[in-house]
C-alpha atoms as a PDB file:
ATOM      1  CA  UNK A   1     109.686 224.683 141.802  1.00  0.00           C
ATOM      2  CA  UNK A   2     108.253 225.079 145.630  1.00  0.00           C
ATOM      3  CA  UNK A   3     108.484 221.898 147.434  1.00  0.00           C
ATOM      4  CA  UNK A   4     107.364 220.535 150.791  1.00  0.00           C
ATOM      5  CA  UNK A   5     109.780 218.362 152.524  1.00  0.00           C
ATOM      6  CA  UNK A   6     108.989 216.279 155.823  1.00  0.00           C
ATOM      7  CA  UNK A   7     111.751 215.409 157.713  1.00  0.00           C
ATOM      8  CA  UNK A   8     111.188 211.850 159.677  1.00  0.00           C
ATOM      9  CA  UNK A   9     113.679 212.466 162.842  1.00  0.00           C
ATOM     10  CA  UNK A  10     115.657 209.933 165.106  1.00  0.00           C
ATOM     11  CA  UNK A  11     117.444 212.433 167.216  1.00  0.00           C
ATOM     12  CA  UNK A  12     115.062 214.832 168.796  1.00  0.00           C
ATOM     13  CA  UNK A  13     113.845 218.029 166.817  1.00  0.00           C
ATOM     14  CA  UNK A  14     115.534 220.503 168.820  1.00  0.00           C
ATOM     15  CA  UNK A  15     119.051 218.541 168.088  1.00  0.00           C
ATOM     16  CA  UNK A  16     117.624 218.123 164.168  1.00  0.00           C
ATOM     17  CA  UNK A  17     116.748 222.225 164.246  1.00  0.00           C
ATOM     18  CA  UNK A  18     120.231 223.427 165.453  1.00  0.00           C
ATOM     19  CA  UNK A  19     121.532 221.128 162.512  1.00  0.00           C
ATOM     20  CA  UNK A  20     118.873 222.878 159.999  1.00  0.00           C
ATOM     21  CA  UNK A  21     119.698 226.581 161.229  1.00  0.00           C
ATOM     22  CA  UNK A  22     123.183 225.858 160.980  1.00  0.00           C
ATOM     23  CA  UNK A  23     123.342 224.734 157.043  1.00  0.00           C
ATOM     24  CA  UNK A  24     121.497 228.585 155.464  1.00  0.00           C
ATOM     25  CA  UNK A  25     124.615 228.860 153.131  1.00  0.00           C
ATOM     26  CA  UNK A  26     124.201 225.948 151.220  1.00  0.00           C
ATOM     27  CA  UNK A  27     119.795 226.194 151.422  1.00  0.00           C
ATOM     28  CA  UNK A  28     120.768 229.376 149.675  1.00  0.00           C
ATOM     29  CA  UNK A  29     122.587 227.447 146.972  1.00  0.00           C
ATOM     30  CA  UNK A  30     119.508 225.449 145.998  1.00  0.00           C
ATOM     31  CA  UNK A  31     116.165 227.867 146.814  1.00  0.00           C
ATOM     32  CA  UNK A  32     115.343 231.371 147.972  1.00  0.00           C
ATOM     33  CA  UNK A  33     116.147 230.895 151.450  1.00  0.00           C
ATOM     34  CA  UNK A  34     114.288 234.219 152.415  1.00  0.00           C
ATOM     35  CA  UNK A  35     111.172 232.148 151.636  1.00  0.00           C
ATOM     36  CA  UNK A  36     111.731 229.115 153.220  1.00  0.00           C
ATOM     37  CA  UNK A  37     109.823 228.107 156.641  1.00  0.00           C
ATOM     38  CA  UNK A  38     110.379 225.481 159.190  1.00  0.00           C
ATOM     39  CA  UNK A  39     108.052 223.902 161.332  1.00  0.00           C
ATOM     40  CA  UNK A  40     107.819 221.609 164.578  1.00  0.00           C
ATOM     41  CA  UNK A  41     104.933 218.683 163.936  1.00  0.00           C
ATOM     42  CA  UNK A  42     106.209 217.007 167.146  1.00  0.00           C
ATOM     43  CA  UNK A  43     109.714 215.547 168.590  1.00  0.00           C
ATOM     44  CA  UNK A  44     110.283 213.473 165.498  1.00  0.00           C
ATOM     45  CA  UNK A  45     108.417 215.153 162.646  1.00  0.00           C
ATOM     46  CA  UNK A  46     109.353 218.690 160.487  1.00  0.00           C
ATOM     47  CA  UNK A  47     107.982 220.196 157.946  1.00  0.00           C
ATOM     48  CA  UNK A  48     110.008 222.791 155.506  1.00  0.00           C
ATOM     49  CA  UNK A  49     108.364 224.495 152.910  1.00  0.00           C
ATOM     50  CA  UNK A  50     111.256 225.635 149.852  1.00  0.00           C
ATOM     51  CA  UNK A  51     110.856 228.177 147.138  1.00  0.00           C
ATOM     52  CA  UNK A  52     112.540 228.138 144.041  1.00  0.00           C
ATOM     53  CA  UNK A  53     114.110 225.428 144.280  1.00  0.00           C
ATOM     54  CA  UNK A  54     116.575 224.318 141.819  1.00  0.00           C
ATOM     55  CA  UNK A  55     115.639 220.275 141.973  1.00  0.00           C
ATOM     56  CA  UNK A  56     119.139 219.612 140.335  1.00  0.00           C
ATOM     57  CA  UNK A  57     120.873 221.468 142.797  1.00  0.00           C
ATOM     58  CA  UNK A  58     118.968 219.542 145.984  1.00  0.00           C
ATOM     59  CA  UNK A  59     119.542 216.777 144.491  1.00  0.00           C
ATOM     60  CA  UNK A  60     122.991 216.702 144.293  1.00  0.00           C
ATOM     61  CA  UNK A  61     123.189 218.727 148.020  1.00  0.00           C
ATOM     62  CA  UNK A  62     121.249 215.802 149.373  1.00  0.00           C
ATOM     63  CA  UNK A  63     123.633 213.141 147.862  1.00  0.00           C
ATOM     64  CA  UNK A  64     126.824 215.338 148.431  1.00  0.00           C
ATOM     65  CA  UNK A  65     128.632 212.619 151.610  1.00  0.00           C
ATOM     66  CA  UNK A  66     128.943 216.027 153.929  1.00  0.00           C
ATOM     67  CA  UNK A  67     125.414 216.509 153.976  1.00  0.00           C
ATOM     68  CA  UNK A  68     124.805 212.599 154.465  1.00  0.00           C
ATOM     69  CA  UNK A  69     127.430 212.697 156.886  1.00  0.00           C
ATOM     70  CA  UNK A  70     125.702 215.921 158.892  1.00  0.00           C
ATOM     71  CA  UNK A  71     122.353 214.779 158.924  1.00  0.00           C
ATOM     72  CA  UNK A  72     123.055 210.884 159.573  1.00  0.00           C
ATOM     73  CA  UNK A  73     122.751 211.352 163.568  1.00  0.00           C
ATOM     74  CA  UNK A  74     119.336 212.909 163.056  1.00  0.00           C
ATOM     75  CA  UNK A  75     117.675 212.281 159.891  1.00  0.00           C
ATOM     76  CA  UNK A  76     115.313 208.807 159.569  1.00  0.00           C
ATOM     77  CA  UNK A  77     114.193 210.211 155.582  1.00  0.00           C
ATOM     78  CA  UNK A  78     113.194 213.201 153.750  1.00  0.00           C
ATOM     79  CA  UNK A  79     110.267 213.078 151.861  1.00  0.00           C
ATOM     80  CA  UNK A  80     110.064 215.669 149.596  1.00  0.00           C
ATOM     81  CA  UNK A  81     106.331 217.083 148.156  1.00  0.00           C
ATOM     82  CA  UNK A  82     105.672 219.314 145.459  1.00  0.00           C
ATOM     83  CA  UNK A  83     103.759 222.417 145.995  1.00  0.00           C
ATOM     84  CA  UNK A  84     101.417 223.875 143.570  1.00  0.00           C
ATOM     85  CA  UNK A  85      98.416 225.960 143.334  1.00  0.00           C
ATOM     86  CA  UNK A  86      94.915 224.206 143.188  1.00  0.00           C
ATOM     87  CA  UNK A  87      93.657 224.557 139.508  1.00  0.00           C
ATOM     88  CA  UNK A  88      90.638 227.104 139.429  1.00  0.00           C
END
């Protein structure tokens, strides 16, 4: 499944983005990291785009305490979006 996740930030994004580029090993766990994007909506908005995602896998990433505990300082939610082609 490809998902779109916006990330509501309390830190600043440039604190939230060195937290992001610092966690590829376990993104590659969950989704074909090669695919995934990141963007910069403004100082307390990202968007990620995720392929392949194994929604199992997030989940249980997103719940695991270390990840709670690394993105508590910066992270308000995530709100996570599924992507899929527009029927023809």
């Amino acid at each position: 499944m490809d998902i779109n996740v916006v990330v509501k930030i309390k830190s600043s994004y440039t604190a939230w983005r060195e937290i992001f580029d610092g966690d590829t090993e376990n993104r590659k766990k969950i989704c074909a990291e090669s695919k995934t994007t990141c963007g910069h909506v403004d100082d307390k908005t990202a968007i990620i785009n995720l392929y392949d995602v194994d929604m199992e896998a997030m989940g249980a990433m997103m719940s695991d305490p270390e990840f709670e505990e690394l993105t508590k300082e910066h992270v308000v939610e995530h709100i996570v979006n599924i992507l899929a082609p527009l029927p023809r």
